[in-house]
N, C-alpha and C. Protein backbone atom coordinates (compact mmCIF):
# COMPACT_ATOMS: atom_id res chain seq x y z
N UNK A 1 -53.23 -37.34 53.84
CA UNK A 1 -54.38 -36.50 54.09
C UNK A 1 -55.04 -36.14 52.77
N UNK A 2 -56.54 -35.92 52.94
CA UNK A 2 -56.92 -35.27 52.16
C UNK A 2 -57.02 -34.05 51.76
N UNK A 3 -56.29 -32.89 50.89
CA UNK A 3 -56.33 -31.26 50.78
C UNK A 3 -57.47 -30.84 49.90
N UNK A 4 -58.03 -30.09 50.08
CA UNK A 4 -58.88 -29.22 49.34
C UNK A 4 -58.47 -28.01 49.18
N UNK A 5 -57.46 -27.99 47.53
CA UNK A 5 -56.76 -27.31 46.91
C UNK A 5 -57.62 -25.96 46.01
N UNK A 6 -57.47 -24.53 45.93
CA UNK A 6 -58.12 -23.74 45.66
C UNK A 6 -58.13 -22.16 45.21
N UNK A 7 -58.06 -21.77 44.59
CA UNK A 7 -57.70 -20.36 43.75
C UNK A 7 -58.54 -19.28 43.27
N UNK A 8 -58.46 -18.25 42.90
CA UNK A 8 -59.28 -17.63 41.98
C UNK A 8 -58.08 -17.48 41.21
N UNK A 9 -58.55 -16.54 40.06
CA UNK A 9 -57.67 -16.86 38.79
C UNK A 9 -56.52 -15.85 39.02
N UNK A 10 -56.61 -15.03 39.70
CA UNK A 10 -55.12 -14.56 40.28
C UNK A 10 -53.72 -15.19 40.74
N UNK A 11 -54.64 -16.59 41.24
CA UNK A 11 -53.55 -17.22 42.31
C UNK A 11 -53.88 -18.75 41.15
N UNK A 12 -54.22 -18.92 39.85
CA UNK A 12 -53.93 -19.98 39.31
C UNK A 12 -52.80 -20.52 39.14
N UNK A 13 -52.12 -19.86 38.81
CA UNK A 13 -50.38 -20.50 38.16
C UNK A 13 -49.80 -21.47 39.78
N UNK A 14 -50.18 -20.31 40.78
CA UNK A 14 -49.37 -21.34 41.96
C UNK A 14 -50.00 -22.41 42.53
N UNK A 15 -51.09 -22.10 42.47
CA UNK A 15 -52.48 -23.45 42.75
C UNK A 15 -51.54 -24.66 42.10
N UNK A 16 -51.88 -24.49 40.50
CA UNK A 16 -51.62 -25.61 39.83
C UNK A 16 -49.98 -26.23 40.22
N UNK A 17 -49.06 -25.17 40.13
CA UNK A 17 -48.25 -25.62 40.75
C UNK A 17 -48.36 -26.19 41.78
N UNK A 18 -48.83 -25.90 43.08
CA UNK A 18 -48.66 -26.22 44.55
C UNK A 18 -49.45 -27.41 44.24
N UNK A 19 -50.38 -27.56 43.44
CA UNK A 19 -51.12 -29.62 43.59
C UNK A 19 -50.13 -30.36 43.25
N UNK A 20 -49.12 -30.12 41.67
CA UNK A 20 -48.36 -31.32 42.11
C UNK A 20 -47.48 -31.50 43.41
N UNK A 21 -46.75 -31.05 43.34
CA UNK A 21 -45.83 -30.77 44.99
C UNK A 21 -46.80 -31.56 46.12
N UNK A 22 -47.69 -30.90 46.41
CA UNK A 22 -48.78 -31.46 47.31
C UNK A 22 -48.92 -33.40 47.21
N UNK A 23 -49.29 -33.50 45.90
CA UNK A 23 -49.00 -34.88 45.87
C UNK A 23 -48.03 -35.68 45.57
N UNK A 24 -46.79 -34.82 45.50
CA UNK A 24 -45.53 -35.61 45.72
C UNK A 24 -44.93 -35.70 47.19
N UNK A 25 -45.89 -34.71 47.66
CA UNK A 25 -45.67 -35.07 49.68
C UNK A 25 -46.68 -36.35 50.07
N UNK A 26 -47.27 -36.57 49.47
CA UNK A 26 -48.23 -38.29 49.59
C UNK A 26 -49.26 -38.08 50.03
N UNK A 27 -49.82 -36.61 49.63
CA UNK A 27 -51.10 -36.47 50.07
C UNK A 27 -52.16 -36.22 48.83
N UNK A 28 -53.18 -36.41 49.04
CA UNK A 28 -54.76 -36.88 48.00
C UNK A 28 -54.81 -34.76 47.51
N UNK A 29 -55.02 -35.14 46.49
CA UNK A 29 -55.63 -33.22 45.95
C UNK A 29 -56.83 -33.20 45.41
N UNK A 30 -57.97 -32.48 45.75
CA UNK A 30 -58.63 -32.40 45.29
C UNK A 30 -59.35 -31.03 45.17
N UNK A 31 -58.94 -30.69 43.66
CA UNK A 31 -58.58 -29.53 43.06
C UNK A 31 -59.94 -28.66 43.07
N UNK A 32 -60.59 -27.64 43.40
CA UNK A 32 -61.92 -27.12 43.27
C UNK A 32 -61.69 -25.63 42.63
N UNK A 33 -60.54 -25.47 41.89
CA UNK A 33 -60.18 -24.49 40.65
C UNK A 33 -59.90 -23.16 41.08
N UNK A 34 -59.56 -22.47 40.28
CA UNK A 34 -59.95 -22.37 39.25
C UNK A 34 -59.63 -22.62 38.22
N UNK A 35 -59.84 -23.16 37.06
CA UNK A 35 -59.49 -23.84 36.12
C UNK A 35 -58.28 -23.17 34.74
N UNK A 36 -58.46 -21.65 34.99
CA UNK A 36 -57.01 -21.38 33.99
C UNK A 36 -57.12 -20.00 34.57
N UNK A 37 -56.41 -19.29 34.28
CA UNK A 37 -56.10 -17.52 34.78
C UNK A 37 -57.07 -16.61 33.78
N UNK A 38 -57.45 -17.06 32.72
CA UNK A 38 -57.99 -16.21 31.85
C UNK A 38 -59.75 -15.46 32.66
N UNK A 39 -60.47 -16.97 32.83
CA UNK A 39 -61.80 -16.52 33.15
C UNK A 39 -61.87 -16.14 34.82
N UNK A 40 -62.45 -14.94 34.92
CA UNK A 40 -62.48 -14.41 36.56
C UNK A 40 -63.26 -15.36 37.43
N UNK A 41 -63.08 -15.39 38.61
CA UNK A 41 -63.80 -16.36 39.31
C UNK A 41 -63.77 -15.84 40.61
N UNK A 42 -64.88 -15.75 40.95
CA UNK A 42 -64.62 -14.72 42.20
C UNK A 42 -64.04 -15.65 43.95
N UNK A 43 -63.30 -15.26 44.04
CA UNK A 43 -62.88 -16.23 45.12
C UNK A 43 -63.70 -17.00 46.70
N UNK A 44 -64.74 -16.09 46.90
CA UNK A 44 -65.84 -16.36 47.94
C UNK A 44 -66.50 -17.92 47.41
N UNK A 45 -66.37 -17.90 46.27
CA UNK A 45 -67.13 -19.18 45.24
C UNK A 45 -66.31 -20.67 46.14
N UNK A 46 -65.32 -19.98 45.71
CA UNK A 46 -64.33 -21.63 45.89
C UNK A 46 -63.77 -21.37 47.47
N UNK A 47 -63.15 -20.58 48.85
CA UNK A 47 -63.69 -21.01 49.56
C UNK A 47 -64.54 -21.26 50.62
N UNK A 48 -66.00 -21.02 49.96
CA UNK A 48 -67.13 -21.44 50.42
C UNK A 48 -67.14 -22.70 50.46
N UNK A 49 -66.79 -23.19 49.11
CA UNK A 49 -66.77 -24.95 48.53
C UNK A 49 -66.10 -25.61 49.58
N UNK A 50 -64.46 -25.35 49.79
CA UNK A 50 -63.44 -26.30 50.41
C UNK A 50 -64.08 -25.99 51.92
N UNK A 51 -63.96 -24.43 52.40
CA UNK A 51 -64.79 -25.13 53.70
C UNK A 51 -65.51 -25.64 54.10
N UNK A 52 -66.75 -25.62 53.94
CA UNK A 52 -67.76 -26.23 53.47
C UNK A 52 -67.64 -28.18 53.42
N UNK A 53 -66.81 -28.28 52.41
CA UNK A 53 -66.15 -29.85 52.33
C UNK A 53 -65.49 -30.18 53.79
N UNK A 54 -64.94 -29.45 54.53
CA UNK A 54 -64.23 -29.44 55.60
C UNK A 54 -65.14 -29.75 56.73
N UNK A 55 -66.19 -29.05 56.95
CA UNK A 55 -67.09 -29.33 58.04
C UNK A 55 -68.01 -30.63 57.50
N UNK A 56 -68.09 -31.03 56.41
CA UNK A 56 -68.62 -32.15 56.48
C UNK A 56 -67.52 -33.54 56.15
N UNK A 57 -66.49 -33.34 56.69
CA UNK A 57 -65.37 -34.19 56.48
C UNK A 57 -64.92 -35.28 55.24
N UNK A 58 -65.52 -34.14 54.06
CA UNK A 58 -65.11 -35.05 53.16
C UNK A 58 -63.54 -34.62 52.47
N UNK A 59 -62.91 -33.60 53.47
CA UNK A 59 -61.42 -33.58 53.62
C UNK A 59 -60.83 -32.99 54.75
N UNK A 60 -59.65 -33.33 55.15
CA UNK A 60 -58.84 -33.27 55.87
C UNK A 60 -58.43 -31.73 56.59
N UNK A 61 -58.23 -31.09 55.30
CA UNK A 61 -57.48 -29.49 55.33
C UNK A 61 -57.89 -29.04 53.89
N UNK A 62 -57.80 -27.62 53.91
CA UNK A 62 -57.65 -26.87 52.68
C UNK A 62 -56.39 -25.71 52.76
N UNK A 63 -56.29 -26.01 51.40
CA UNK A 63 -55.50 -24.54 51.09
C UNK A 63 -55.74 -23.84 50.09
N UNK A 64 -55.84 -22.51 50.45
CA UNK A 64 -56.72 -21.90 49.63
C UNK A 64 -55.64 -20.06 48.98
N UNK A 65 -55.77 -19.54 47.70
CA UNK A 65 -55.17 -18.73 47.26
C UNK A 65 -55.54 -17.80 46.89
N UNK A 66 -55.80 -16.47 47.02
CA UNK A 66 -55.70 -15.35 45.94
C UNK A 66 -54.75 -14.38 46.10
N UNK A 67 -54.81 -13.27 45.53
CA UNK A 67 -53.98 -12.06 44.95
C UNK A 67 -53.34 -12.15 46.65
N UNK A 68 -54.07 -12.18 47.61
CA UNK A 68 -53.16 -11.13 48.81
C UNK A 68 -53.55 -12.43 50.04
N UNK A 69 -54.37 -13.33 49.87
CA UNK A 69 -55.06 -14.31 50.81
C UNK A 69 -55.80 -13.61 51.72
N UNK A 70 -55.83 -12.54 51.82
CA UNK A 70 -56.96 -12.21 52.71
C UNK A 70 -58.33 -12.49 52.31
N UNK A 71 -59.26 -12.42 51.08
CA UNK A 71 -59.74 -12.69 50.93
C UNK A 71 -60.47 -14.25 51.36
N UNK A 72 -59.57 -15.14 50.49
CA UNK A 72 -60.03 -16.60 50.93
C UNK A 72 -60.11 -16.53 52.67
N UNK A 73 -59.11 -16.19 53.41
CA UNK A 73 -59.63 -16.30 54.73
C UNK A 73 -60.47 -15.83 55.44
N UNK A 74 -61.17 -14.58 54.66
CA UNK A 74 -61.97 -14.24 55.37
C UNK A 74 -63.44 -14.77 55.15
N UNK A 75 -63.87 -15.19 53.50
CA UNK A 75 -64.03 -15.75 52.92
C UNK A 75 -64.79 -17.61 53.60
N UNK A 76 -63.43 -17.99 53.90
CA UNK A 76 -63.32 -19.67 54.37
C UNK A 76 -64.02 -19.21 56.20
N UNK A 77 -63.48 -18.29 57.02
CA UNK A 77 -63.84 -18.36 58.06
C UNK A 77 -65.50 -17.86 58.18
N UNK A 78 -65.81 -17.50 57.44
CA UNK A 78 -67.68 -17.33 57.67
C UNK A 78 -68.06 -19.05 57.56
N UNK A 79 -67.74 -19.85 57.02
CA UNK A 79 -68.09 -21.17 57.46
C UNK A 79 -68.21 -21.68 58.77
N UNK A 80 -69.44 -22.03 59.23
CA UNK A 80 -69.40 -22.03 60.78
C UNK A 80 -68.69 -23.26 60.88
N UNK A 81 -67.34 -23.19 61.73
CA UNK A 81 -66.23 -24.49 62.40
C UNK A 81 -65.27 -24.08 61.65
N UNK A 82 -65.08 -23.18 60.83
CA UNK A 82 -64.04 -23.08 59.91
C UNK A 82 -63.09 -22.21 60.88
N UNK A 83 -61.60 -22.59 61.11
CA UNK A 83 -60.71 -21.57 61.44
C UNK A 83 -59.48 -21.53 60.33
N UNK A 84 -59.43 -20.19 59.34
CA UNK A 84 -58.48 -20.38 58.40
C UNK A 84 -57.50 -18.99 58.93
N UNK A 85 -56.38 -19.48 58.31
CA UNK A 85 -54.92 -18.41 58.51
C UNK A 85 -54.59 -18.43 57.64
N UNK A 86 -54.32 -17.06 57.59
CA UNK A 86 -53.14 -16.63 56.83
C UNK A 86 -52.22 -16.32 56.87
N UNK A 87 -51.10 -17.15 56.34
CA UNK A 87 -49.81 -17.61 56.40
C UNK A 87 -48.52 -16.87 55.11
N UNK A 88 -47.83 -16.40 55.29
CA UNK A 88 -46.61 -15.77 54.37
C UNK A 88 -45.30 -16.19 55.11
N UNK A 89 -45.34 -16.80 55.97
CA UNK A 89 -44.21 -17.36 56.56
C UNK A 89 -43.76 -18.78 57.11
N UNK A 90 -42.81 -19.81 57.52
CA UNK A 90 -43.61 -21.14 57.68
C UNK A 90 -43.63 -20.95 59.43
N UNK A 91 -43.11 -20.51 59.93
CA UNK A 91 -43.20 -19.90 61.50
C UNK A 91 -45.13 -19.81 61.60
N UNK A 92 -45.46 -19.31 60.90
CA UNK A 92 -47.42 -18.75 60.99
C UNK A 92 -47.79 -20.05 60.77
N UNK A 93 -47.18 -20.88 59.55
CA UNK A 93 -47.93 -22.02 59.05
C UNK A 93 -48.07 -23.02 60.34
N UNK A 94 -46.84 -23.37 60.76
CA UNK A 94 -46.83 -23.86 61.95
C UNK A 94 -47.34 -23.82 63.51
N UNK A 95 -47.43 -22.81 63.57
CA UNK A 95 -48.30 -21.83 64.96
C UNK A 95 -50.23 -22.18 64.22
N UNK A 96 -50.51 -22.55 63.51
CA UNK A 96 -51.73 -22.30 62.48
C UNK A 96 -51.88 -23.53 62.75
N UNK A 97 -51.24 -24.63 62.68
CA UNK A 97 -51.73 -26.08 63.50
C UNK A 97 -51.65 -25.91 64.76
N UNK A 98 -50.34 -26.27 65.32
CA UNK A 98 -49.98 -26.01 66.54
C UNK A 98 -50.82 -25.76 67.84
N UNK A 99 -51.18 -24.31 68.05
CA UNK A 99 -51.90 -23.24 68.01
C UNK A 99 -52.69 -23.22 67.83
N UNK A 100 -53.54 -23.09 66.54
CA UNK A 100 -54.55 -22.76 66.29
C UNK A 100 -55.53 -24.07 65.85
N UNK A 101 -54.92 -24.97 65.46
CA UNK A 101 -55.73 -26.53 64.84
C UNK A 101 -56.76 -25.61 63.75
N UNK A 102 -55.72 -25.05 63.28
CA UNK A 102 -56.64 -24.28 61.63
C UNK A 102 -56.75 -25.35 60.70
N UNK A 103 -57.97 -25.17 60.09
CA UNK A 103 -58.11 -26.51 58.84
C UNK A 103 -57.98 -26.06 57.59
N UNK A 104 -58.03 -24.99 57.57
CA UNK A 104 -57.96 -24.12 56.13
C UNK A 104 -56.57 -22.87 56.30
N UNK A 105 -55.22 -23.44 55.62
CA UNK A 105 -54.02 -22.47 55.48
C UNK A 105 -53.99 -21.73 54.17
N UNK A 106 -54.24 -20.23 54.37
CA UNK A 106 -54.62 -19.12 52.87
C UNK A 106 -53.47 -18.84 52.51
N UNK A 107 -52.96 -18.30 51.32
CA UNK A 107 -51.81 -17.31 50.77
C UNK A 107 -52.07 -16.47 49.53
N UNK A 108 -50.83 -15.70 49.81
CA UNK A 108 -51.24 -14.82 48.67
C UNK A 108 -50.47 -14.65 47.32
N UNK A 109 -50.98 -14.96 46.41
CA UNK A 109 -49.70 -15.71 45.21
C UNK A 109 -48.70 -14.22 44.88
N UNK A 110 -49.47 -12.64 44.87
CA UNK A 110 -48.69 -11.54 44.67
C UNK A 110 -48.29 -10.99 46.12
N UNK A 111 -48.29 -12.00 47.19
CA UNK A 111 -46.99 -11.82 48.34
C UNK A 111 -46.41 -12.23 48.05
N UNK A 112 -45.87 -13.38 48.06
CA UNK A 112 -45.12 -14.59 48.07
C UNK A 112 -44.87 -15.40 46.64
N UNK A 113 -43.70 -15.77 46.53
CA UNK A 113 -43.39 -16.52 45.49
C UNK A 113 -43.37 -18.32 45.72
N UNK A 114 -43.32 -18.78 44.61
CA UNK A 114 -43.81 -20.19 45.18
C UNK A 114 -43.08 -20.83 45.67
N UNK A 115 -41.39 -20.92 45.66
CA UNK A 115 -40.44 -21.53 46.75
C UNK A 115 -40.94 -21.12 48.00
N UNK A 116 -41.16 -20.27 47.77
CA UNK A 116 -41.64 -19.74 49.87
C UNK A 116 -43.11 -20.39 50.20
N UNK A 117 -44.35 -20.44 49.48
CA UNK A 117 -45.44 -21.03 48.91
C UNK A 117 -45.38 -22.63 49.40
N UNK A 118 -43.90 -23.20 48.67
CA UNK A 118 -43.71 -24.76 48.94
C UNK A 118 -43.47 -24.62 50.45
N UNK A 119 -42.77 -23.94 50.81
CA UNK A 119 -42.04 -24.58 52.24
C UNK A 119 -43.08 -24.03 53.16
N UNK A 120 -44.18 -22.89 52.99
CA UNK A 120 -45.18 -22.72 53.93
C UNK A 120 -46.19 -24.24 53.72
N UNK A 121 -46.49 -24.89 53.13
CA UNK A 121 -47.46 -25.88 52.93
C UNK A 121 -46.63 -26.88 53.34
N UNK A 122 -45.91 -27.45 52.78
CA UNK A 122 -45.05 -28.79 53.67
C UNK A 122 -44.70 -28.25 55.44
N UNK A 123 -44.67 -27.50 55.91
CA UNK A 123 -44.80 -26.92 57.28
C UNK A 123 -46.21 -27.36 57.67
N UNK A 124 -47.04 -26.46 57.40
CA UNK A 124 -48.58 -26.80 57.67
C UNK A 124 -48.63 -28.11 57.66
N UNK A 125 -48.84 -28.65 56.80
CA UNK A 125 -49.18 -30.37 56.57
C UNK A 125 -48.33 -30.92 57.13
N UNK A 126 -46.84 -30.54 57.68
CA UNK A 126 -46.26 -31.79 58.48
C UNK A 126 -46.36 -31.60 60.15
N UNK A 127 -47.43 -30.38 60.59
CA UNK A 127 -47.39 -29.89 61.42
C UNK A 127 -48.93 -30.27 62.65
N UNK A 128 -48.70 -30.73 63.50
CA UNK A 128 -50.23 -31.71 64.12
C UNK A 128 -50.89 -30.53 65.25
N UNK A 129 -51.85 -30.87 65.69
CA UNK A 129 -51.79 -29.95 66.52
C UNK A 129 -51.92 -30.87 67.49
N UNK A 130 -51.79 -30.26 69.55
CA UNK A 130 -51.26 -31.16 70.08
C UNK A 130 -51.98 -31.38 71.21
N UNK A 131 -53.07 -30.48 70.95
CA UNK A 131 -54.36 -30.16 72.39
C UNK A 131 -53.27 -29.20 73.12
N UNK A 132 -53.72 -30.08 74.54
CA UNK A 132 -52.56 -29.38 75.35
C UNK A 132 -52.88 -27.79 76.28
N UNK A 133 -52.32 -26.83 76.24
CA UNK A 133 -53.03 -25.78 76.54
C UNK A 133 -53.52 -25.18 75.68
N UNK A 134 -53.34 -25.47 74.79
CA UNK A 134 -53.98 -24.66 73.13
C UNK A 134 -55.65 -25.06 72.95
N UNK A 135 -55.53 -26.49 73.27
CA UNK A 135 -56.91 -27.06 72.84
C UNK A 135 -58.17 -25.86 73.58
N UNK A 136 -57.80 -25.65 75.23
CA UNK A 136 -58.72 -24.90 75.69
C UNK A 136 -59.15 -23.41 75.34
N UNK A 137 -57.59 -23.22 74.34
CA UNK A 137 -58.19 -21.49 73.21
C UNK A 137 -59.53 -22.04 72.84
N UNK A 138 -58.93 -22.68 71.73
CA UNK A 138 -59.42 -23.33 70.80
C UNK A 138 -61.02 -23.70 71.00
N UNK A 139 -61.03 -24.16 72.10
CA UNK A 139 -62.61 -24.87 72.72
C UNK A 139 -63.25 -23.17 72.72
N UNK A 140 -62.47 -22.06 73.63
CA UNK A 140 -63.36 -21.06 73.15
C UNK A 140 -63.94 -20.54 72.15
N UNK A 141 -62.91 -20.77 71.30
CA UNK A 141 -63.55 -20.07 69.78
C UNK A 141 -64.60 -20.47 69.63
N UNK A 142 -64.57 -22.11 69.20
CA UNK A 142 -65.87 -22.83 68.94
C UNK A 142 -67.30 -22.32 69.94
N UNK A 143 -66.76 -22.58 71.15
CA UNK A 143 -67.77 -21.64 72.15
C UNK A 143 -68.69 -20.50 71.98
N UNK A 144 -67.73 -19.47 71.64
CA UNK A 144 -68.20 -18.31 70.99
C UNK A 144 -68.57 -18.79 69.86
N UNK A 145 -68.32 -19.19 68.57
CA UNK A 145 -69.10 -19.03 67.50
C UNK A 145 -70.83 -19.58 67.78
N UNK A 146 -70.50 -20.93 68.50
CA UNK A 146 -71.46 -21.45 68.56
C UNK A 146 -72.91 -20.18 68.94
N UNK A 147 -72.40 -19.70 70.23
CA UNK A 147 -72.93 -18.55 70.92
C UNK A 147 -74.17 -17.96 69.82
N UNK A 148 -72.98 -17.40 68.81
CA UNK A 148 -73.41 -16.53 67.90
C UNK A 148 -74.10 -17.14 66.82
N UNK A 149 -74.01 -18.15 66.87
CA UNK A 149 -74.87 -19.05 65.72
C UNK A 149 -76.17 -19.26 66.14
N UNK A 150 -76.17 -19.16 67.91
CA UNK A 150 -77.71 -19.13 68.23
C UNK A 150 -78.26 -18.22 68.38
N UNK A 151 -77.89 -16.55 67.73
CA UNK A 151 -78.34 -15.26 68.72
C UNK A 151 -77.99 -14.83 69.16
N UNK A 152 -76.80 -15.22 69.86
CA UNK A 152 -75.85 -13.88 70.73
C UNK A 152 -76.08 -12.57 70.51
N UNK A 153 -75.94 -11.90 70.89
CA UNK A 153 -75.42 -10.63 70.61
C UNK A 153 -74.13 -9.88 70.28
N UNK A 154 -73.57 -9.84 69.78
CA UNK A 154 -72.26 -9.07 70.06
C UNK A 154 -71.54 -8.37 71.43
């Protein structure tokens, strides 16, 4: 697969970590930064980018990082088609395909340490989703957003 790998400078050290790993599981990285911990980068920046890349399928999945991951997910899900989670456990990571056929899995580098970090992402990525009774959640969401993309109301 293709990942669209991603940080603000809070969550650099595990980013960079988590790409190699990532491509020693045999999957493509393509890194959209942040480029070292020193310079701030505000995290809405980058994932705007990876989702964004996601709805026009020039990748697969993203994973995306800062201080607590709430941000990036909330962040990644204003992308209309975007469904991102946030994950601190590999039980979530898994339920997040499964379940949810999320394309974007968030974390938070000052939750979680990066052994726990590795085994939430090799979960996600080895994890499919399966339709099934899930698919017809799922069809709602899209439903509703769509809704709201034309005017809805709340």
């Amino acid at each position: 697969m293709r990942i669209g790998l991603g940080s603000d400078h809070n969550a650099f050290d595990m980013k960079d970590s988590l790409k190699n790993y990532i491509e020693e599981l045999g999957h493509e990285v393509v890194d959209y930064g942040c480029e070292d911990s020193c310079n701030e980068v505000d995290y809405p920046e980058v994932a705007f980018k990876v989702a964004g890349d996601i709805v026009k399928s020039k990748l697969d999945r993203g994973i995306l990082i800062c201080g607590t991951g709430i941000g990036v997910a909330i962040a990644a899900g204003k992308v209309p088609g975007i469904r991102a989670a946030l994950c601190h456990d590999t039980y979530s990571a898994e339920r997040a395909q499964k379940s949810n056929n999320a394309q974007v899995l968030t974390m938070g580098s000052q939750v979680i340490g990066f052994q726990l970090a590795k085994q939430i992402v090799k979960t996600y990525l080895d994890s499919e989703f399966p339709g099934g009774n899930s698919a017809r959640k799922v069809q709602q969401i899209i439903d509703k957003e769509k809704e709201f993309i034309n005017g809805a109301e709340v």
